[in-house]
N, C-alpha and C. Protein backbone atom coordinates (compact mmCIF):
# COMPACT_ATOMS: atom_id res chain seq x y z
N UNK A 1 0.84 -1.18 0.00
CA UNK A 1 0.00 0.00 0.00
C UNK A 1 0.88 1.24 0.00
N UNK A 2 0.39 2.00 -1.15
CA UNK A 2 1.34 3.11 -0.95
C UNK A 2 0.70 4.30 -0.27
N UNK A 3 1.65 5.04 1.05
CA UNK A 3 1.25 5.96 1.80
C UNK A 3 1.42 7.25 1.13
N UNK A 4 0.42 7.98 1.25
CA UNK A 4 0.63 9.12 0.75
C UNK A 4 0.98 10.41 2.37
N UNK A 5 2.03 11.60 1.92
CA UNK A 5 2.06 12.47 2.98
C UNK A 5 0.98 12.38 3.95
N UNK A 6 -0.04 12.58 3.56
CA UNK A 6 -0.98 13.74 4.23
C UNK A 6 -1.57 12.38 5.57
N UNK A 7 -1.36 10.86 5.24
CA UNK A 7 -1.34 9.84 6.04
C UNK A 7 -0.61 9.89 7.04
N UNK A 8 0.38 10.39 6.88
CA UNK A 8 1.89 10.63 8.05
C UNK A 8 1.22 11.37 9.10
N UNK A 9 0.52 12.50 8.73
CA UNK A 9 0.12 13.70 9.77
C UNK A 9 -0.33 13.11 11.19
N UNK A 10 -0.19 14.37 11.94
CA UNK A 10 -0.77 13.99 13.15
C UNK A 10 -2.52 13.80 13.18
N UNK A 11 -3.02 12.91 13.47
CA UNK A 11 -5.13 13.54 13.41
C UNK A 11 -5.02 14.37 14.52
N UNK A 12 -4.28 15.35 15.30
CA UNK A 12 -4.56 16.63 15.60
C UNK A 12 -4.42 17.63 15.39
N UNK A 13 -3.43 17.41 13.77
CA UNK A 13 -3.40 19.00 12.72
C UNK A 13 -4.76 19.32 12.00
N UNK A 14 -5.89 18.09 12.42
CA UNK A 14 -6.92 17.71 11.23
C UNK A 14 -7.72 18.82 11.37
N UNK A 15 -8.22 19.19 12.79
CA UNK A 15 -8.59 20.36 13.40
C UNK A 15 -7.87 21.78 12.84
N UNK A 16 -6.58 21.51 13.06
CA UNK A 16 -6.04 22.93 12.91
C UNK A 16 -6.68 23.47 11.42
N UNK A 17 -6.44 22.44 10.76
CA UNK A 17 -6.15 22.76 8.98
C UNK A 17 -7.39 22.95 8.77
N UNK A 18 -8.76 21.70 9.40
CA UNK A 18 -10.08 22.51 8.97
C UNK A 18 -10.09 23.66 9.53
N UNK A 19 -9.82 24.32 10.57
CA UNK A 19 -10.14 25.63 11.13
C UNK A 19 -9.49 26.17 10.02
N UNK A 20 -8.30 26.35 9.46
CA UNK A 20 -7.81 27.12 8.45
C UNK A 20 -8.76 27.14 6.97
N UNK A 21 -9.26 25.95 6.53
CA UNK A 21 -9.97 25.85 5.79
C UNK A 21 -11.16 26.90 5.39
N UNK A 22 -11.76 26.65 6.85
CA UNK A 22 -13.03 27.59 7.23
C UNK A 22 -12.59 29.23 6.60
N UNK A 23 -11.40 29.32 7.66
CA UNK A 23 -11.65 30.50 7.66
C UNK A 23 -10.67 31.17 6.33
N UNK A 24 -10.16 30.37 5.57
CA UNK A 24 -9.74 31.24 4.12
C UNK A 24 -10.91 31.48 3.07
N UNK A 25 -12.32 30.61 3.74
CA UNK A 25 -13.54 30.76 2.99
C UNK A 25 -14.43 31.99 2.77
N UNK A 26 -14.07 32.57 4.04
CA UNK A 26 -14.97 33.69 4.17
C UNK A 26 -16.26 34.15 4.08
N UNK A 27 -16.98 35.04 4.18
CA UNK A 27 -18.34 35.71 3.64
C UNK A 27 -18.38 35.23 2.00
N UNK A 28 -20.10 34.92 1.79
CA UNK A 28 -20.43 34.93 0.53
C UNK A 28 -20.13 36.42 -0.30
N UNK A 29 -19.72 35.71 -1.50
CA UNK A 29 -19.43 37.46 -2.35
C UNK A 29 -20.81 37.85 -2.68
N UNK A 30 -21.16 38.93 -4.06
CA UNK A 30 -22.65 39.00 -3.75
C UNK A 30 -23.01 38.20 -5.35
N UNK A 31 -23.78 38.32 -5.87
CA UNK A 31 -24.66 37.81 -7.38
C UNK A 31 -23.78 37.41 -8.64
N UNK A 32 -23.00 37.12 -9.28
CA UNK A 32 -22.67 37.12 -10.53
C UNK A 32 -23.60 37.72 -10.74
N UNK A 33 -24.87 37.26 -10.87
CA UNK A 33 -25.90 38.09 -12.26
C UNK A 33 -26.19 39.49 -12.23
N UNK A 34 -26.16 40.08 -10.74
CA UNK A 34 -26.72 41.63 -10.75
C UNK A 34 -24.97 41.86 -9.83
N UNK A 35 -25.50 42.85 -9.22
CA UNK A 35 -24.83 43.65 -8.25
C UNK A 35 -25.15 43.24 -7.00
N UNK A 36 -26.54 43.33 -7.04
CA UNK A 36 -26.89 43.21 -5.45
C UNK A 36 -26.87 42.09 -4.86
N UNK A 37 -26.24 41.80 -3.47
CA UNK A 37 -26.29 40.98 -2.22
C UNK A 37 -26.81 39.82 -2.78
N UNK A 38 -26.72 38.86 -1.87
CA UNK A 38 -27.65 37.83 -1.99
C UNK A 38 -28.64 37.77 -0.88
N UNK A 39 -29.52 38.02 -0.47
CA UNK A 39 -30.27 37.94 0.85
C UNK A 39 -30.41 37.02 1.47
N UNK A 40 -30.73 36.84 2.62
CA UNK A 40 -30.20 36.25 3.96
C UNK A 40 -31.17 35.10 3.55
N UNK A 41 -30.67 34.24 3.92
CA UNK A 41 -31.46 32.58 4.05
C UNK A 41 -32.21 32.51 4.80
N UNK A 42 -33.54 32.33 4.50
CA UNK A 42 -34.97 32.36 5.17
C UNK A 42 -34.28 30.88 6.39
N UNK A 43 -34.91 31.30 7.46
CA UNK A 43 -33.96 29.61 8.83
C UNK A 43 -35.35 29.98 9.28
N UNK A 44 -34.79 29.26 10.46
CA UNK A 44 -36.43 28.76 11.44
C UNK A 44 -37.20 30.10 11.93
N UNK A 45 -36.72 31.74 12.09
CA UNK A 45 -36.89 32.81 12.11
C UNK A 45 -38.53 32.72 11.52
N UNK A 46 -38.30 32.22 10.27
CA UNK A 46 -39.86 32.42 9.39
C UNK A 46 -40.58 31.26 10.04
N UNK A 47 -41.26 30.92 11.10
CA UNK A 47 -41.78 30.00 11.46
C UNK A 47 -43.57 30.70 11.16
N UNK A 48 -44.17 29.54 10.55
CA UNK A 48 -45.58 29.92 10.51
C UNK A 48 -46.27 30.01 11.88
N UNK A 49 -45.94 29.29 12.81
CA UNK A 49 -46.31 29.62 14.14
C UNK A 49 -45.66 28.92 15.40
N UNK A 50 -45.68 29.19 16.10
CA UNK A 50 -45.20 28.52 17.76
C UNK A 50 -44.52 26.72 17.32
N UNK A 51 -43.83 26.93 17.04
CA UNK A 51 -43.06 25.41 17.13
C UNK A 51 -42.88 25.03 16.07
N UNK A 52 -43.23 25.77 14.73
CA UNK A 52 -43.60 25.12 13.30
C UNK A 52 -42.17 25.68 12.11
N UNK A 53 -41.37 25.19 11.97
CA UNK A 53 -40.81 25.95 10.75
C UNK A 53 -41.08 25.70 9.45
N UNK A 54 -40.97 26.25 8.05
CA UNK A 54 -41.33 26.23 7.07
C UNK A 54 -40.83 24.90 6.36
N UNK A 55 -41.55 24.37 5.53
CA UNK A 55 -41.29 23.51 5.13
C UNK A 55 -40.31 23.65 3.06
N UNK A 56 -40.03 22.64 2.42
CA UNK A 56 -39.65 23.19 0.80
C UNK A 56 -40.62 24.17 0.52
N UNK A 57 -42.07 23.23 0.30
CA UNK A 57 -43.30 23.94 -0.15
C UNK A 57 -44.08 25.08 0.38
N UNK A 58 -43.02 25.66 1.24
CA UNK A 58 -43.36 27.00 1.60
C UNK A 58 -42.69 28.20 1.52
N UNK A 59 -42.98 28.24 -0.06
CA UNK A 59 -42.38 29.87 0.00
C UNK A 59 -42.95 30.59 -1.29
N UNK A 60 -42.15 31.83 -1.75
CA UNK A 60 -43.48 32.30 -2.75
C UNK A 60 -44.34 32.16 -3.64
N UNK A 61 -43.17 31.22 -4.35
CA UNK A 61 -43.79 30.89 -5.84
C UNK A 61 -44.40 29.55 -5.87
N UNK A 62 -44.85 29.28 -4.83
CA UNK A 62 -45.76 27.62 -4.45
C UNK A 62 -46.97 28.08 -5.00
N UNK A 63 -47.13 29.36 -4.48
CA UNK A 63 -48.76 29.53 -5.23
C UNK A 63 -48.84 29.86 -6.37
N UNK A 64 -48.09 30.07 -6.93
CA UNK A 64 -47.96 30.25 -8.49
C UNK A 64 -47.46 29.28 -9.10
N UNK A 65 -47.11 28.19 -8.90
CA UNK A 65 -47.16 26.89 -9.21
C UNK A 65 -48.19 26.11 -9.17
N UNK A 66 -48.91 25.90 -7.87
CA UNK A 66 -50.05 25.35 -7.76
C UNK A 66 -51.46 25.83 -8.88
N UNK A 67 -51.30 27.30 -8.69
CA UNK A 67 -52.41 28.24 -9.58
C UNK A 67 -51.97 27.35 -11.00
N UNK A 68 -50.89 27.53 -11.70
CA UNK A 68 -50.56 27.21 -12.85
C UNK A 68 -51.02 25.64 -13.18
N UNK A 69 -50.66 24.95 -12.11
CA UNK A 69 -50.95 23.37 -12.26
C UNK A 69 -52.43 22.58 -12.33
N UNK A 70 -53.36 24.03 -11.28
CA UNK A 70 -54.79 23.83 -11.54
C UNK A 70 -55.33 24.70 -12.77
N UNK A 71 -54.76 25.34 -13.26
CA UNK A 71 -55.43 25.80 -14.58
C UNK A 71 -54.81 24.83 -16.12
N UNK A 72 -54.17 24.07 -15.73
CA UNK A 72 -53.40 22.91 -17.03
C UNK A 72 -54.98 21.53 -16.86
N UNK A 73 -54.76 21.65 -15.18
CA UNK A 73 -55.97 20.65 -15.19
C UNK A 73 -57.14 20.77 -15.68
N UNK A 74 -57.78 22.11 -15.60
CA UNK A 74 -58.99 22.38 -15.81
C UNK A 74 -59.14 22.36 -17.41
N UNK A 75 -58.14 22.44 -18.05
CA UNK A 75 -57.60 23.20 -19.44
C UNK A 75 -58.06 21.36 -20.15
N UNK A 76 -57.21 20.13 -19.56
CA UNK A 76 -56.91 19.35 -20.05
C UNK A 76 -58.42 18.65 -19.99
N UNK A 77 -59.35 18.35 -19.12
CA UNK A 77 -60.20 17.25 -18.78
C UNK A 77 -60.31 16.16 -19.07
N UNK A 78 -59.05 15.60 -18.74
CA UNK A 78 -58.59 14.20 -19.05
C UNK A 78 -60.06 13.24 -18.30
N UNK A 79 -60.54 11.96 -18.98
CA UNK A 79 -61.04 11.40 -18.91
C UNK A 79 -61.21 9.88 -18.91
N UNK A 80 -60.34 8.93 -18.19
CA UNK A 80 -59.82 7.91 -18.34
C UNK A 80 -60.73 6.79 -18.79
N UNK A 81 -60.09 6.18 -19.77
CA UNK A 81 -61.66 5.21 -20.32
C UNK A 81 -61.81 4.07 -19.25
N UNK A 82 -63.20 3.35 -19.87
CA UNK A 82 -63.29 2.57 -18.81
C UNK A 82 -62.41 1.09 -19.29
N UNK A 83 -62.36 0.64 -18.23
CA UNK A 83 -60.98 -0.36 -18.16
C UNK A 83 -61.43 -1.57 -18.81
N UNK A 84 -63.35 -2.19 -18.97
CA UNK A 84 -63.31 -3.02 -19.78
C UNK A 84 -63.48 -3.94 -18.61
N UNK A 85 -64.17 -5.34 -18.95
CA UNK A 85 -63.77 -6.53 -18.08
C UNK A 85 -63.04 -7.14 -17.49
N UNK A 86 -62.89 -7.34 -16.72
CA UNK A 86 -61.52 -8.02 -15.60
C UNK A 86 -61.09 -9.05 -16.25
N UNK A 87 -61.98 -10.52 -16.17
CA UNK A 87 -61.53 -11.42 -16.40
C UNK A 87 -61.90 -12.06 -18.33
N UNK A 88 -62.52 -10.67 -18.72
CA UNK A 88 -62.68 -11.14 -20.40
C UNK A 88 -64.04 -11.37 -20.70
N UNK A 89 -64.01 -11.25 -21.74
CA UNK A 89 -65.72 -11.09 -22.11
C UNK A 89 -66.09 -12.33 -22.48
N UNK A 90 -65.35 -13.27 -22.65
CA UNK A 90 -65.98 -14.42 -23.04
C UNK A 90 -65.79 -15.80 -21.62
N UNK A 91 -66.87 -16.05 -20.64
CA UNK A 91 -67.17 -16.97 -19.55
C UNK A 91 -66.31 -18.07 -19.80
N UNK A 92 -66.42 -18.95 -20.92
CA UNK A 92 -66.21 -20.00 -21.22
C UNK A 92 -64.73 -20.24 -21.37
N UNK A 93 -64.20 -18.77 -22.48
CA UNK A 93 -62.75 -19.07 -22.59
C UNK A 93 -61.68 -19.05 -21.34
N UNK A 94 -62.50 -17.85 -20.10
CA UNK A 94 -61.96 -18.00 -19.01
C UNK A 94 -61.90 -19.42 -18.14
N UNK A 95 -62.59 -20.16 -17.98
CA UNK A 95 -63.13 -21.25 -17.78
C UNK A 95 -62.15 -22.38 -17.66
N UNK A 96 -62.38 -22.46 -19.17
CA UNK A 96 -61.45 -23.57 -19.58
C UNK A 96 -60.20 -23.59 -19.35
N UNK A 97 -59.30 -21.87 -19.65
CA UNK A 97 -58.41 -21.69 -19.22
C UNK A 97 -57.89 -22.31 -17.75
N UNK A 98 -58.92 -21.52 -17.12
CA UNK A 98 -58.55 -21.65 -15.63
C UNK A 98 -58.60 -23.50 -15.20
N UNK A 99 -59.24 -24.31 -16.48
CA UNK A 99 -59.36 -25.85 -15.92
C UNK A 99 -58.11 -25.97 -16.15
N UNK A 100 -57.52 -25.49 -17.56
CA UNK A 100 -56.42 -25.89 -18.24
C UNK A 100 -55.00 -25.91 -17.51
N UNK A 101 -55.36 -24.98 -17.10
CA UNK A 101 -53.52 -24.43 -15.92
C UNK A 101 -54.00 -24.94 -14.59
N UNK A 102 -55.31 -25.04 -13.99
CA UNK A 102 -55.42 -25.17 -12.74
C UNK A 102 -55.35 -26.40 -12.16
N UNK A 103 -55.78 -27.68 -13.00
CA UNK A 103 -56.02 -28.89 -13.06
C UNK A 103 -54.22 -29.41 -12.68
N UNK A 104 -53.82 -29.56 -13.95
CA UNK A 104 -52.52 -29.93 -13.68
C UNK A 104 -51.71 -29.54 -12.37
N UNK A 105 -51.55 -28.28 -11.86
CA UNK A 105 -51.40 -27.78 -11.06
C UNK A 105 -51.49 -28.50 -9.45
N UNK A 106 -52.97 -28.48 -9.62
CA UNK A 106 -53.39 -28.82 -8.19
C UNK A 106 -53.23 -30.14 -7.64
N UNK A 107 -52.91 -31.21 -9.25
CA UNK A 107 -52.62 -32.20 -8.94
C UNK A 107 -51.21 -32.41 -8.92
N UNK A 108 -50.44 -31.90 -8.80
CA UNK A 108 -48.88 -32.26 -8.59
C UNK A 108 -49.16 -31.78 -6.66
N UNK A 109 -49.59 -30.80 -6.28
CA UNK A 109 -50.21 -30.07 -5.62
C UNK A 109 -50.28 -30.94 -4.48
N UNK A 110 -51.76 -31.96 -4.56
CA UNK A 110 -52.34 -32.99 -4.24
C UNK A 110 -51.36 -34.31 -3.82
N UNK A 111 -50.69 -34.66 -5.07
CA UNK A 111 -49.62 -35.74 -4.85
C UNK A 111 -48.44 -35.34 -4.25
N UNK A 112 -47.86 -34.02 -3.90
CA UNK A 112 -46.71 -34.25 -2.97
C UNK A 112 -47.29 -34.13 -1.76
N UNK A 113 -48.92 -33.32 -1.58
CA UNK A 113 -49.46 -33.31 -0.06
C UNK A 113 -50.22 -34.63 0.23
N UNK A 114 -50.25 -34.97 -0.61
CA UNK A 114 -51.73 -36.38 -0.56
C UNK A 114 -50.43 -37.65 -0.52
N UNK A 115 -50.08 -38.83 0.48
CA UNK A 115 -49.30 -39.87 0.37
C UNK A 115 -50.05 -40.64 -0.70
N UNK A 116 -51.25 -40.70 -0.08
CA UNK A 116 -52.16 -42.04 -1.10
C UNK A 116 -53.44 -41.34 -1.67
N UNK A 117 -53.62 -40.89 -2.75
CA UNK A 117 -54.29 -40.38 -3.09
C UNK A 117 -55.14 -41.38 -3.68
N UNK A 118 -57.03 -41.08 -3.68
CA UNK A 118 -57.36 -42.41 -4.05
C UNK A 118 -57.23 -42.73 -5.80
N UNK A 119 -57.83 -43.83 -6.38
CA UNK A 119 -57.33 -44.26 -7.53
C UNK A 119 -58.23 -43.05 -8.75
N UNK A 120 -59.49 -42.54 -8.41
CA UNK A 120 -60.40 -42.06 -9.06
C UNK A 120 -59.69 -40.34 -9.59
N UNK A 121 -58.51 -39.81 -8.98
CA UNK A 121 -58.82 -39.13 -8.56
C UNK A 121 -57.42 -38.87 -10.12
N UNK A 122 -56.95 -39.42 -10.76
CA UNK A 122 -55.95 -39.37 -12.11
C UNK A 122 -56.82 -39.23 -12.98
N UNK A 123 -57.67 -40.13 -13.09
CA UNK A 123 -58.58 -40.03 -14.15
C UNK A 123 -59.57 -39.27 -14.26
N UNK A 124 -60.11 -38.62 -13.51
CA UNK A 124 -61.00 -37.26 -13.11
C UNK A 124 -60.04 -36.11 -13.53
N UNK A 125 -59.05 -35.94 -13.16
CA UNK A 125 -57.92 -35.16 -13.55
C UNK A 125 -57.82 -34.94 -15.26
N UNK A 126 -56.97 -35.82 -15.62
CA UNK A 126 -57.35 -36.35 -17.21
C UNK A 126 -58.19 -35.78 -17.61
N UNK A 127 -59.16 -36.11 -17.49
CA UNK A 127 -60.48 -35.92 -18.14
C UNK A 127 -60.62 -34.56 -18.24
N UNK A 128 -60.63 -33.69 -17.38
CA UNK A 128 -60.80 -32.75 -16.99
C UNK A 128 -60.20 -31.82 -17.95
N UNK A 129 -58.76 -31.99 -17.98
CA UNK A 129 -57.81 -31.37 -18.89
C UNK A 129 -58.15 -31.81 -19.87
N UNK A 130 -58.27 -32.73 -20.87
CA UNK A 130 -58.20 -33.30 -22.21
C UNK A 130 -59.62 -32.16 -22.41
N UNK A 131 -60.34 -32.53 -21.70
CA UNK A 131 -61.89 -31.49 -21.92
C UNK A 131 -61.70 -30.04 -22.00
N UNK A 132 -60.75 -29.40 -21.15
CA UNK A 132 -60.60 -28.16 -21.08
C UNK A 132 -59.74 -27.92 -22.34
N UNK A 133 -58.54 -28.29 -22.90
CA UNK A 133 -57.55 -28.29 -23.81
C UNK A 133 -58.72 -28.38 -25.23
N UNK A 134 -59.56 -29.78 -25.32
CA UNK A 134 -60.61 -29.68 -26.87
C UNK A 134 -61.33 -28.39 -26.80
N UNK A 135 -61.35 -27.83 -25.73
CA UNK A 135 -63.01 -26.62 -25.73
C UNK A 135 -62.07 -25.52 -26.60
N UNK A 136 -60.40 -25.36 -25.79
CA UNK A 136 -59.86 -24.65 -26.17
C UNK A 136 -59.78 -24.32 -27.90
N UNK A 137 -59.23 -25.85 -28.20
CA UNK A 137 -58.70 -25.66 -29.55
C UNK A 137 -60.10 -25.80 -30.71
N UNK A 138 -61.35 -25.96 -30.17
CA UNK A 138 -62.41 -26.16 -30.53
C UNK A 138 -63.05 -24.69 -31.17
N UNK A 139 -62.39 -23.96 -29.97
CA UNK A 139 -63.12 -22.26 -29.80
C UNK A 139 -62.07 -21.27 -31.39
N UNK A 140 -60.72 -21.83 -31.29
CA UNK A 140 -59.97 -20.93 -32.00
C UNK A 140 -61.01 -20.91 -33.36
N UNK A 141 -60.16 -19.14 -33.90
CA UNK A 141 -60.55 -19.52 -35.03
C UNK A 141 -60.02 -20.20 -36.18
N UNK A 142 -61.55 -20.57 -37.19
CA UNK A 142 -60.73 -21.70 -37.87
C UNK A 142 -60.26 -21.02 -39.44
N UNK A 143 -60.48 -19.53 -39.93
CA UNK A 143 -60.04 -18.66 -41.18
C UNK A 143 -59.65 -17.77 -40.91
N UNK A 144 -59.29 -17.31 -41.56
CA UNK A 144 -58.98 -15.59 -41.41
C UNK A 144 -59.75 -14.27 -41.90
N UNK A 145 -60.22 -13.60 -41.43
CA UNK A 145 -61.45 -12.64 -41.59
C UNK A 145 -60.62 -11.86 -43.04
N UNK A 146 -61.88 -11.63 -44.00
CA UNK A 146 -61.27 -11.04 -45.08
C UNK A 146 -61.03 -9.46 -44.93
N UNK A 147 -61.69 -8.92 -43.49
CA UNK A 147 -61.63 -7.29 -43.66
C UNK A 147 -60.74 -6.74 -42.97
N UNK A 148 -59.50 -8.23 -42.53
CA UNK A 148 -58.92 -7.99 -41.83
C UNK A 148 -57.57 -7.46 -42.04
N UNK A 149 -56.46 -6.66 -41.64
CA UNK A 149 -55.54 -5.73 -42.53
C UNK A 149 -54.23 -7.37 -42.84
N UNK A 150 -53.10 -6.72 -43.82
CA UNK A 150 -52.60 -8.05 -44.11
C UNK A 150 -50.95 -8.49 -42.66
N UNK A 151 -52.00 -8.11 -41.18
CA UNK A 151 -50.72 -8.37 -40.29
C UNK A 151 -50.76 -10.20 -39.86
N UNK A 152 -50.22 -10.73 -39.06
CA UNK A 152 -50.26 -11.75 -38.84
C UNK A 152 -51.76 -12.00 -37.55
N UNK A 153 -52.29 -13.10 -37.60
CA UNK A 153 -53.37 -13.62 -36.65
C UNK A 153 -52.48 -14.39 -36.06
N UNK A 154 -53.32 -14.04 -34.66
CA UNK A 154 -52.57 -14.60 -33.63
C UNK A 154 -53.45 -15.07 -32.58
């Protein structure tokens, strides 16, 4: 590891040198942009009342922000559409779905919680799925609509 000087020092010059630091800093100068001062930093002095000091959102141009932000709203009257059916407009396709993924599922489900599951209970399964899977591929469609633009069906 290579030491650099300033490692050597005592940590009780650390003090000295920040105090030196400080004070080659001095008073703020005043504006680049104008001439005049910079004015004093609003501190807990501006308290809205007995125990309260100001918060970001309190100071002049909040209300002229806010004013501005409720006249964009009023301007815009956004109107959010309605969101449409939850689970799909068609009962059946939900349905089947839900046999399709749920079935398999519950029976892996079943057999690591179930030791002996009885014998009825594979073939009820089966069934179930093979039924849900035909409704599926039963429902697709079986052409392609002629008014339809030339993208891919899916």
């Amino acid at each position: 590891m290579v030491q650099r000087p300033d490692d050597e020092a005592d940590p009780r010059d650390f003090d000295a040198r920040w105090a030196e630091i400080v004070a080659d800093l001095g008073e703020p100068e005043a504006n680049a942009f104008d001439d005049e001062p910079l004015p004093p930093s609003p501190g807990p002095a501006l308290a809205d009342g007995p125990g309260r000091t100001l918060s970001g959102r309190d100071w002049g141009g909040t209300d002229q922000f806010d004013a501005a932000e409720d006249a964009v709203d009023e301007e815009e009257h956004f109107v959010p559409p309605d969101p449409g059916p939850v689970l799909g407009s068609d009962p059946l396709r939900v349905l089947t779905w839900a046999v399709a993924v749920g079935v398999p599922v519950l029976y892996v489900i079943l057999l690591v919680a179930w030791h002996d599951p009885p014998g009825w209970l594979a073939p009820v399964a089966g069934v179930l799925l093979l039924a849900a899977i035909a409704v599926l591929v039963w429902r697709m469609p079986h052409r392609r609509d002629p008014d339809s633009d030339s993208g891919a069906v899916v």
